[in-house]
Protein backbone atom coordinates (compact mmCIF):
# COMPACT_ATOMS: atom_id res chain seq x y z
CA UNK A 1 61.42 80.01 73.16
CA UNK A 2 63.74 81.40 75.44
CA UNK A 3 62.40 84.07 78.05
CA UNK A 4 63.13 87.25 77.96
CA UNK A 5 63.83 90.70 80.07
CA UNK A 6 60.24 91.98 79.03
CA UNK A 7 58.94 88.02 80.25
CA UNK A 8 60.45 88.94 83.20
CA UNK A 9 59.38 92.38 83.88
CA UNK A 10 55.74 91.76 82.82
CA UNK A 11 56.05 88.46 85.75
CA UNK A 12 57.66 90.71 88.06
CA UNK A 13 55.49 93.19 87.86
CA UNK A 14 58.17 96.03 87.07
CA UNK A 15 59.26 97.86 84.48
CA UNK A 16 62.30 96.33 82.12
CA UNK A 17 64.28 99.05 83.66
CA UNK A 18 64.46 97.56 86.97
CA UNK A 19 65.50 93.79 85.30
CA UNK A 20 68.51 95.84 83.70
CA UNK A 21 69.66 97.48 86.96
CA UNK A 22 68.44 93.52 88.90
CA UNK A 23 71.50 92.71 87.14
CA UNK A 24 73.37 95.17 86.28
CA UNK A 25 73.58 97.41 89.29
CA UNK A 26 72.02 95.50 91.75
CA UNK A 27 73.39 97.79 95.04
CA UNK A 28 70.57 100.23 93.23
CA UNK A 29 67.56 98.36 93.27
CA UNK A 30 65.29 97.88 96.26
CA UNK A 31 66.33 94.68 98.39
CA UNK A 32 62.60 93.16 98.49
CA UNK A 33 62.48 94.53 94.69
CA UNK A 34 66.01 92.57 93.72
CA UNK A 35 64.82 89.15 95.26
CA UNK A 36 61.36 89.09 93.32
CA UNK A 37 63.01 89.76 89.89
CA UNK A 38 66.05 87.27 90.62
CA UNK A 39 63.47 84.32 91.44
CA UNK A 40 61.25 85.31 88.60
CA UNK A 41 64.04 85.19 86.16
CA UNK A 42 65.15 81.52 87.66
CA UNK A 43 61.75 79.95 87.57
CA UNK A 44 61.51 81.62 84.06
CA UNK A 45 65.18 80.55 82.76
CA UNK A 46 65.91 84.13 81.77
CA UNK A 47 69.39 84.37 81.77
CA UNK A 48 70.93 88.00 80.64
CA UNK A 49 72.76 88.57 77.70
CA UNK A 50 76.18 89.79 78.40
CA UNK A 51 77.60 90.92 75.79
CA UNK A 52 74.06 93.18 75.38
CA UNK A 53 74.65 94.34 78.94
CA UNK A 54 78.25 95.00 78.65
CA UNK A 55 77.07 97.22 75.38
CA UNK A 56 74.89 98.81 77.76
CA UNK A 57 76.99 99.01 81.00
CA UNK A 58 80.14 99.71 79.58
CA UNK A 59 80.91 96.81 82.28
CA UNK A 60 82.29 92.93 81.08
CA UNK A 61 81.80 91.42 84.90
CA UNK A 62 84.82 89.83 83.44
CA UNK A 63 88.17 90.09 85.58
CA UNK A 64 91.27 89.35 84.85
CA UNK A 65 94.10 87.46 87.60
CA UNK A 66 97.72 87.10 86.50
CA UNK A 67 100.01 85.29 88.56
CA UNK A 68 103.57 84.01 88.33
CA UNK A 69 103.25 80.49 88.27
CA UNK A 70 100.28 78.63 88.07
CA UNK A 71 101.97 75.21 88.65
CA UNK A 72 103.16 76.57 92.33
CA UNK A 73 100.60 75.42 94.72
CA UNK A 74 100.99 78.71 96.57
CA UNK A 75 98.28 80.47 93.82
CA UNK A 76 95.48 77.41 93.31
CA UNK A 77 93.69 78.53 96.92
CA UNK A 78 93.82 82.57 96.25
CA UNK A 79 92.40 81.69 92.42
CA UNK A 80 89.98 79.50 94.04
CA UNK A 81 88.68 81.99 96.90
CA UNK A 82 88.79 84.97 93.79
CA UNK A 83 86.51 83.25 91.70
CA UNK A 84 84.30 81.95 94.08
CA UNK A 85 84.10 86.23 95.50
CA UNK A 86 84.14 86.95 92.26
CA UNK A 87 80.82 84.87 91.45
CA UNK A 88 78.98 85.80 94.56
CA UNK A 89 78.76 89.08 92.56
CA UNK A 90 78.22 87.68 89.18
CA UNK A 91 81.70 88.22 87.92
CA UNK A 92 83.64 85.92 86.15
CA UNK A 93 87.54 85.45 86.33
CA UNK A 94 89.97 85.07 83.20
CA UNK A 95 93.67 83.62 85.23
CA UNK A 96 96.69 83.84 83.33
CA UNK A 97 99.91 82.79 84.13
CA UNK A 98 103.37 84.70 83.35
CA UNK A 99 105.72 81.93 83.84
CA UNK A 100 107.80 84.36 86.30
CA UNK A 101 108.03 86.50 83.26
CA UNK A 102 108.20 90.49 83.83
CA UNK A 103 107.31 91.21 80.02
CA UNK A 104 104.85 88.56 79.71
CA UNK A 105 103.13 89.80 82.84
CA UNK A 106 103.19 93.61 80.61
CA UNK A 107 101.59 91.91 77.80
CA UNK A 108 99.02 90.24 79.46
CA UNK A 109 97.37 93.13 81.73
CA UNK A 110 97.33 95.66 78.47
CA UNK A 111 95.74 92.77 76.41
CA UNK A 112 93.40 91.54 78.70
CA UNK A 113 92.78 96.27 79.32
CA UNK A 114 89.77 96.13 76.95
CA UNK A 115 87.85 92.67 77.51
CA UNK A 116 87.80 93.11 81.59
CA UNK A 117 86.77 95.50 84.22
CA UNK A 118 89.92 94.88 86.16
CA UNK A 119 93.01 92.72 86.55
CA UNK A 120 94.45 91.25 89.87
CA UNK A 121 97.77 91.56 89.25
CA UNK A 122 99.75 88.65 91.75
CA UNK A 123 103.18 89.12 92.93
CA UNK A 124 104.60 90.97 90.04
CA UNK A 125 108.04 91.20 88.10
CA UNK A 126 107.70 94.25 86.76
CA UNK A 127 109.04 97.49 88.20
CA UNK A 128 106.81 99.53 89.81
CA UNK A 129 106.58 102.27 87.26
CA UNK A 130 105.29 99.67 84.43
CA UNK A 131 102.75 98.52 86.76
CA UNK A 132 102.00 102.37 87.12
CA UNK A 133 101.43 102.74 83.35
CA UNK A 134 99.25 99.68 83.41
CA UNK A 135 97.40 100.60 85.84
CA UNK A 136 96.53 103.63 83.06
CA UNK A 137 94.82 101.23 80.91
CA UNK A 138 92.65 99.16 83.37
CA UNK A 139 91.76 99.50 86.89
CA UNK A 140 94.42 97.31 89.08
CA UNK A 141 95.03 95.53 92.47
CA UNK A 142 97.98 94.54 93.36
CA UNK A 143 98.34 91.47 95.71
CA UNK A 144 102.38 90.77 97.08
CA UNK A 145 103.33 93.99 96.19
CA UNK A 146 103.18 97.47 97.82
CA UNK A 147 102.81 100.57 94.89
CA UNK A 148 102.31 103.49 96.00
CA UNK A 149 99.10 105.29 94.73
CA UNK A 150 97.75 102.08 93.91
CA UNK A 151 95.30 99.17 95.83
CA UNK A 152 97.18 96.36 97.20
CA UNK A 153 96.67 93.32 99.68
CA UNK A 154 99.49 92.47 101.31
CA UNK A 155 100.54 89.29 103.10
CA UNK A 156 102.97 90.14 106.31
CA UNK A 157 106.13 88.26 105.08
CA UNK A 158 107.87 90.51 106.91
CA UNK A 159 106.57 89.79 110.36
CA UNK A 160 106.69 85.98 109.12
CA UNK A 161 110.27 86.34 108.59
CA UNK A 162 110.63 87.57 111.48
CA UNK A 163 108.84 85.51 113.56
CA UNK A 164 110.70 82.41 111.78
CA UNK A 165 114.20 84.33 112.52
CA UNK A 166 113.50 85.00 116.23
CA UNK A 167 112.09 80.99 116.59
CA UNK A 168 115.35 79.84 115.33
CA UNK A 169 117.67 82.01 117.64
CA UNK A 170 115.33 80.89 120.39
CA UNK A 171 116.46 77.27 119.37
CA UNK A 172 120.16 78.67 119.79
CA UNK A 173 120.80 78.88 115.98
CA UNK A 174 123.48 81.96 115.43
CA UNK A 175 124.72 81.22 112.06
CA UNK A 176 121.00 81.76 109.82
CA UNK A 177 121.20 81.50 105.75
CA UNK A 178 118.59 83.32 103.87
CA UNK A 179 117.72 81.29 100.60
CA UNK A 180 116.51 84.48 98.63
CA UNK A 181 113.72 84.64 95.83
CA UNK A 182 113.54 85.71 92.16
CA UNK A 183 114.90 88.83 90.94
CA UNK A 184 112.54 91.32 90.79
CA UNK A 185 110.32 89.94 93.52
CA UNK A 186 108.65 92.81 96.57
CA UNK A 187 108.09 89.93 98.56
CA UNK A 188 111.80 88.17 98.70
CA UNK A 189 112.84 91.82 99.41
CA UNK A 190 110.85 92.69 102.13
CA UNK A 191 111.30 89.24 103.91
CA UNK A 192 115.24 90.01 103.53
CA UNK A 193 114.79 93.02 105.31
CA UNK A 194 112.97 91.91 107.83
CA UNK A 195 115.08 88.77 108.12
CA UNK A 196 118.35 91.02 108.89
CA UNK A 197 116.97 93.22 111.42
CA UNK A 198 115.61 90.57 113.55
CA UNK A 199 118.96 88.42 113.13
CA UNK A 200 121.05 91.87 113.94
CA UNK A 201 118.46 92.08 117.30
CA UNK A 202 118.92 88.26 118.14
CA UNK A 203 122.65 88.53 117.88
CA UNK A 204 122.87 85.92 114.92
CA UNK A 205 124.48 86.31 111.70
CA UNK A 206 122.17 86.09 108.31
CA UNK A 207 124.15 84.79 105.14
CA UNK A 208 121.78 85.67 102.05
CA UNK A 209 122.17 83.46 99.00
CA UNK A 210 120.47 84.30 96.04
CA UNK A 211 118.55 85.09 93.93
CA UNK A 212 116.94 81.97 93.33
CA UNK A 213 114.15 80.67 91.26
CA UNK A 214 111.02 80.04 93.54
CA UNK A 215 110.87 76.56 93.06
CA UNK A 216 111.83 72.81 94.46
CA UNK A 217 114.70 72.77 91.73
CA UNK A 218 115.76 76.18 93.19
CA UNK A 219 116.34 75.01 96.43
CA UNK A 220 117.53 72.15 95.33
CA UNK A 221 120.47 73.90 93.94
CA UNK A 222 121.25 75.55 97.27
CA UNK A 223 121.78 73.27 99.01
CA UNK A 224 125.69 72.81 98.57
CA UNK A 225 125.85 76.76 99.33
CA UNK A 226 123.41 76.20 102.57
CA UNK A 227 127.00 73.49 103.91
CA UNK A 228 129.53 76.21 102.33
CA UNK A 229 128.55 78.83 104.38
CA UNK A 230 128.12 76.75 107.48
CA UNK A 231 124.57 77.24 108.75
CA UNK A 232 122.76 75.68 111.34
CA UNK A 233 119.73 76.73 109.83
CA UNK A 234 117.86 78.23 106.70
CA UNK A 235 115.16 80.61 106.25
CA UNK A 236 113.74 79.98 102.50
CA UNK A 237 111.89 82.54 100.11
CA UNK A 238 108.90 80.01 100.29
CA UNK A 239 107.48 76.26 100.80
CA UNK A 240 108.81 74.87 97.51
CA UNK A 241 112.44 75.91 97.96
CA UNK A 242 112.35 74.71 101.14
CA UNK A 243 111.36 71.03 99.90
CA UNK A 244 113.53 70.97 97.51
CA UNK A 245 116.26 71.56 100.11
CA UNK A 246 115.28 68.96 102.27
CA UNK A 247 114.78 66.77 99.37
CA UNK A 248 119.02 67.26 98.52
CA UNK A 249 119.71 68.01 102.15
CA UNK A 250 118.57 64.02 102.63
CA UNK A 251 120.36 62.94 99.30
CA UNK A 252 123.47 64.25 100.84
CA UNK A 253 123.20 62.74 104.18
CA UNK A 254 122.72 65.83 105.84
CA UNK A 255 120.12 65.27 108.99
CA UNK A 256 116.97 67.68 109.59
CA UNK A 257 116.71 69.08 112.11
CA UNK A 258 119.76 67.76 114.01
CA UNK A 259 122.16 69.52 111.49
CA UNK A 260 120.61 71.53 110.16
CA UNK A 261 117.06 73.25 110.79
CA UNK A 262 115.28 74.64 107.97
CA UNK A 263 111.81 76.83 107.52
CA UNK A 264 109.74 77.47 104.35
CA UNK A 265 107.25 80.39 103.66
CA UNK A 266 103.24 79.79 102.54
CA UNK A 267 102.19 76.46 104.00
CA UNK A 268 100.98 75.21 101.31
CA UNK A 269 99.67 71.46 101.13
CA UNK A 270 102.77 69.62 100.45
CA UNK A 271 104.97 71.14 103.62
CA UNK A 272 102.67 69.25 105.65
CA UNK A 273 103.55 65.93 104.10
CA UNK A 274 107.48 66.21 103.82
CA UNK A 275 109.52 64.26 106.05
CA UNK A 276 110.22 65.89 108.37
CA UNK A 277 107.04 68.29 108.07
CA UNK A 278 108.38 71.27 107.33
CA UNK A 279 108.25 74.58 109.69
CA UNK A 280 106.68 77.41 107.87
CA UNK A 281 105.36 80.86 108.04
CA UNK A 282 101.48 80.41 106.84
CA UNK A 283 99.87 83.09 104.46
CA UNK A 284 96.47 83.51 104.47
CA UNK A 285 96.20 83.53 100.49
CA UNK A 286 92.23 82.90 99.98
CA UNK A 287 91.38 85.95 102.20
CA UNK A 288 93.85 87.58 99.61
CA UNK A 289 92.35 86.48 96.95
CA UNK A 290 88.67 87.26 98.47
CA UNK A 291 89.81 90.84 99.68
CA UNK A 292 91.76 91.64 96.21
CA UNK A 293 88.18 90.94 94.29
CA UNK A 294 86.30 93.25 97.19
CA UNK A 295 88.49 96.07 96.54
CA UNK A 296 88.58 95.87 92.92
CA UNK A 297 84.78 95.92 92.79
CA UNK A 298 84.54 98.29 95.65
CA UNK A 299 82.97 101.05 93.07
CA UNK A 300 79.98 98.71 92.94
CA UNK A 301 79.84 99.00 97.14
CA UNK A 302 81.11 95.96 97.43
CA UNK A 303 82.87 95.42 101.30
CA UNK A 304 86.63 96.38 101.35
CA UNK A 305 88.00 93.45 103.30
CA UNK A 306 88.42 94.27 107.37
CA UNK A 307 90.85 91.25 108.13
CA UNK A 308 94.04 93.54 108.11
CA UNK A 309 96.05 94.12 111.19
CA UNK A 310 95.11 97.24 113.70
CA UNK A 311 95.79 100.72 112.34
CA UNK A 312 95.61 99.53 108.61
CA UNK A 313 93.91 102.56 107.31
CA UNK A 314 91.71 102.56 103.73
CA UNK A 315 92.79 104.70 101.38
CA UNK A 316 90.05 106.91 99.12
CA UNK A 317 87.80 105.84 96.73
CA UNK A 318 86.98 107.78 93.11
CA UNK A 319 84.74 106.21 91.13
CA UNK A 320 86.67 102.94 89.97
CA UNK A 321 89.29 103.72 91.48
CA UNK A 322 90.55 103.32 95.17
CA UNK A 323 93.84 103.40 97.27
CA UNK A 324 93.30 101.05 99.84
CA UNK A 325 95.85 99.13 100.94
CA UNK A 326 95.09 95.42 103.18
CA UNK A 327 97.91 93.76 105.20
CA UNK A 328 96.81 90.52 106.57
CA UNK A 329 98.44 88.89 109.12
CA UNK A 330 100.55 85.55 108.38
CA UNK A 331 101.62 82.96 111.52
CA UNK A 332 104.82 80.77 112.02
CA UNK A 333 103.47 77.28 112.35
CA UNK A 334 106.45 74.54 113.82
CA UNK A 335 106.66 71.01 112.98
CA UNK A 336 109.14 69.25 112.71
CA UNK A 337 111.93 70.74 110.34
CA UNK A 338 113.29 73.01 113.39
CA UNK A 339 115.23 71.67 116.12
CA UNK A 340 118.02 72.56 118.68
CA UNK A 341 120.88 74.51 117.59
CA UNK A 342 124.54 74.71 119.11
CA UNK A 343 123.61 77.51 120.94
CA UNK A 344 120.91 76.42 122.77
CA UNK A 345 119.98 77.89 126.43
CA UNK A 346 120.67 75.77 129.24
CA UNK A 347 116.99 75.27 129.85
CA UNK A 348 115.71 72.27 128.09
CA UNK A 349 112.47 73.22 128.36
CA UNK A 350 113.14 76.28 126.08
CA UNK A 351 113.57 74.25 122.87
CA UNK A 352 110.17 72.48 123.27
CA UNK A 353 108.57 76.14 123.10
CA UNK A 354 110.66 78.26 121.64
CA UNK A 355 108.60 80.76 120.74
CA UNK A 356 109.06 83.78 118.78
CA UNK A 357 108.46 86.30 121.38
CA UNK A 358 105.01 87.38 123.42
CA UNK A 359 103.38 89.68 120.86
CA UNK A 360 103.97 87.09 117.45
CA UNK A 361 101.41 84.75 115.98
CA UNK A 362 102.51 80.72 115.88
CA UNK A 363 101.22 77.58 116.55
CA UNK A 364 102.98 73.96 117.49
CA UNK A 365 101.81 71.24 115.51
């Protein structure tokens, strides 16, 4: 017979009350008191009803993650790192992919509003005032998106693109495409802007093509633009366009890097294994997912992640709700996709560096 909470409580020596809140509200129960029930209940088997708890609660420990594309290798780490938070506090994750699809992603937060405490909601197509409404119906976080009111963690795309820009002028590159991303999409916004300012202070011209899907085919597809417009070298929305540009780039007989240098955004898995390895602008996606599950379970005084960049401040917290907002820093790693441009300074020393500037985070691989 299987045990149960009273089994546990008379073993323990407390009352049932305490088992509930062992498990229910653990932040309230002594530390010394929470370790004696928890090993009682696993040398007893006891394992808590949830359903029973959540009647009791009003809590599921169930959250829910919705992303844009599950097949992009950019979300598997920050679903990974979420769950694995997420467990640590005895939550469970439901993912759900959107397929890049702005009323799929509406349909999926208000049906998953009454089985889950919260939804992660991961670079989102909808406009900010439907992600406003949904956040009416269940508690969100937003991660690749900045909403004001709401709790986001942000990845700093924008000093990444500018980092990538400034590395490419050092290499003496002066006519820079931009291979934009989706419609709809915070993230292929704010790398645009960030892209054009630091071309305008670098003296290069930026061409921006796009929108384009986010994936290999996408970049594929740009690639007879990318020798229209006469670039030495391409900034892409992310890793898999960039592939998929080097993929036709090489098709076409087009050299990398001696004709054309090009940079991705993400570093995921695959960049490292292209030929050449692709130059990229690294995200730190599992401390996004870890931070995103912190803050959305900050009401049970959980840690609000600390990994953002100086002067990131934390916004109020009532009840379930909180306004924090996390910005973690990203870093331009070169390999081999990036190489002298026609405008290279006299110094030959300069291209073997080429830095983005004293103050910006790379490394040379």
């Amino acid at each position: 017979m299987p045990a149960t909470i009273r089994d546990v409580a008379r073993a323990s020596g407390v009352h049932i009350s305490t088992v509930s809140r062992t498990f229910s509200a653990p932040h309230l129960v002594n530390p010394e008191t929470r370790s004696r029930v928890l090993a009682t209940a696993e040398s007893l088997g006891y394992r808590p009803n949830r359903a029973a708890r959540a009647l009791i609660t009003g809590r599921t420990h169930n959250v829910g993650l919705i992303v844009a594309d599950i097949a992009n290798p950019f979300f598997p780490p920050l679903i990974k790192a979420a769950e694995s938070q997420a467990r640590q506090r005895d939550y469970h994750i439901f993912v759900a992919d959107t397929n890049e699809d702005a009323t799929a992603e509406e349909e999926l937060v208000l049906a998953m509003a009454k089985q889950v405490d919260g939804v992660l909601l991961c670079s989102p197509r909808m406009s900010n005032s439907l992600i406003e409404q949904c956040s009416r119906e269940v508690p969100l976080v937003v991660i690749n998106r900045l909403v004001t009111g709401l709790p986001s963690v942000v990845m700093d795309v924008g000093q990444g693109a500018r980092d990538a820009i400034e590395h490419l002028a050092g290499l003496g590159h002066r006519e820079i495409a931009l291979l934009g991303g989706p419609r709809g999409s915070w993230t292929s916004r704010e790398i645009r802007r960030s892209a054009l300012l630091a071309a305008r202070a670098a003296g290069a011209d930026l061409t921006v093509l796009g929108p384009n899907p986010p994936t290999e085919d996408g970049g594929a597809a740009a690639a007879d633009q990318v020798r229209r417009v006469g670039c030495t070298a391409v900034l892409a929305y992310n890793d898999l366009m960039a592939i998929g540009l080097l993929d036709e780039l090489d098709s076409l007989g087009v050299r990398v890097p001696e004709e054309i240098s090009v940079v991705g955004i993400d570093d995921i898995a695959p960049s490292r294994r292209t030929r050449p390895k692709l130059t990229t602008v690294a995200t730190p996606t599992a401390a996004a997912g870890r931070a995103a599950v912190d803050m959305l379970l900050q009401h049970d005084n959980a840690p609000v992640a600390r990994t953002a960049r100086p002067g990131v401040g934390v916004g109020a917290v009532d009840g379930r709700r909180t306004t924090a907002q996390v910005t973690l820093q990203t870093e331009l790693v070169i390999r081999d996709s990036t190489g002298p441009g026609p405008h290279l300074p006299a110094d030959p020393g300069y291209a073997a560096t080429a830095a983005p500037g004293p103050v910006a985070s790379y490394v040379k691989e």
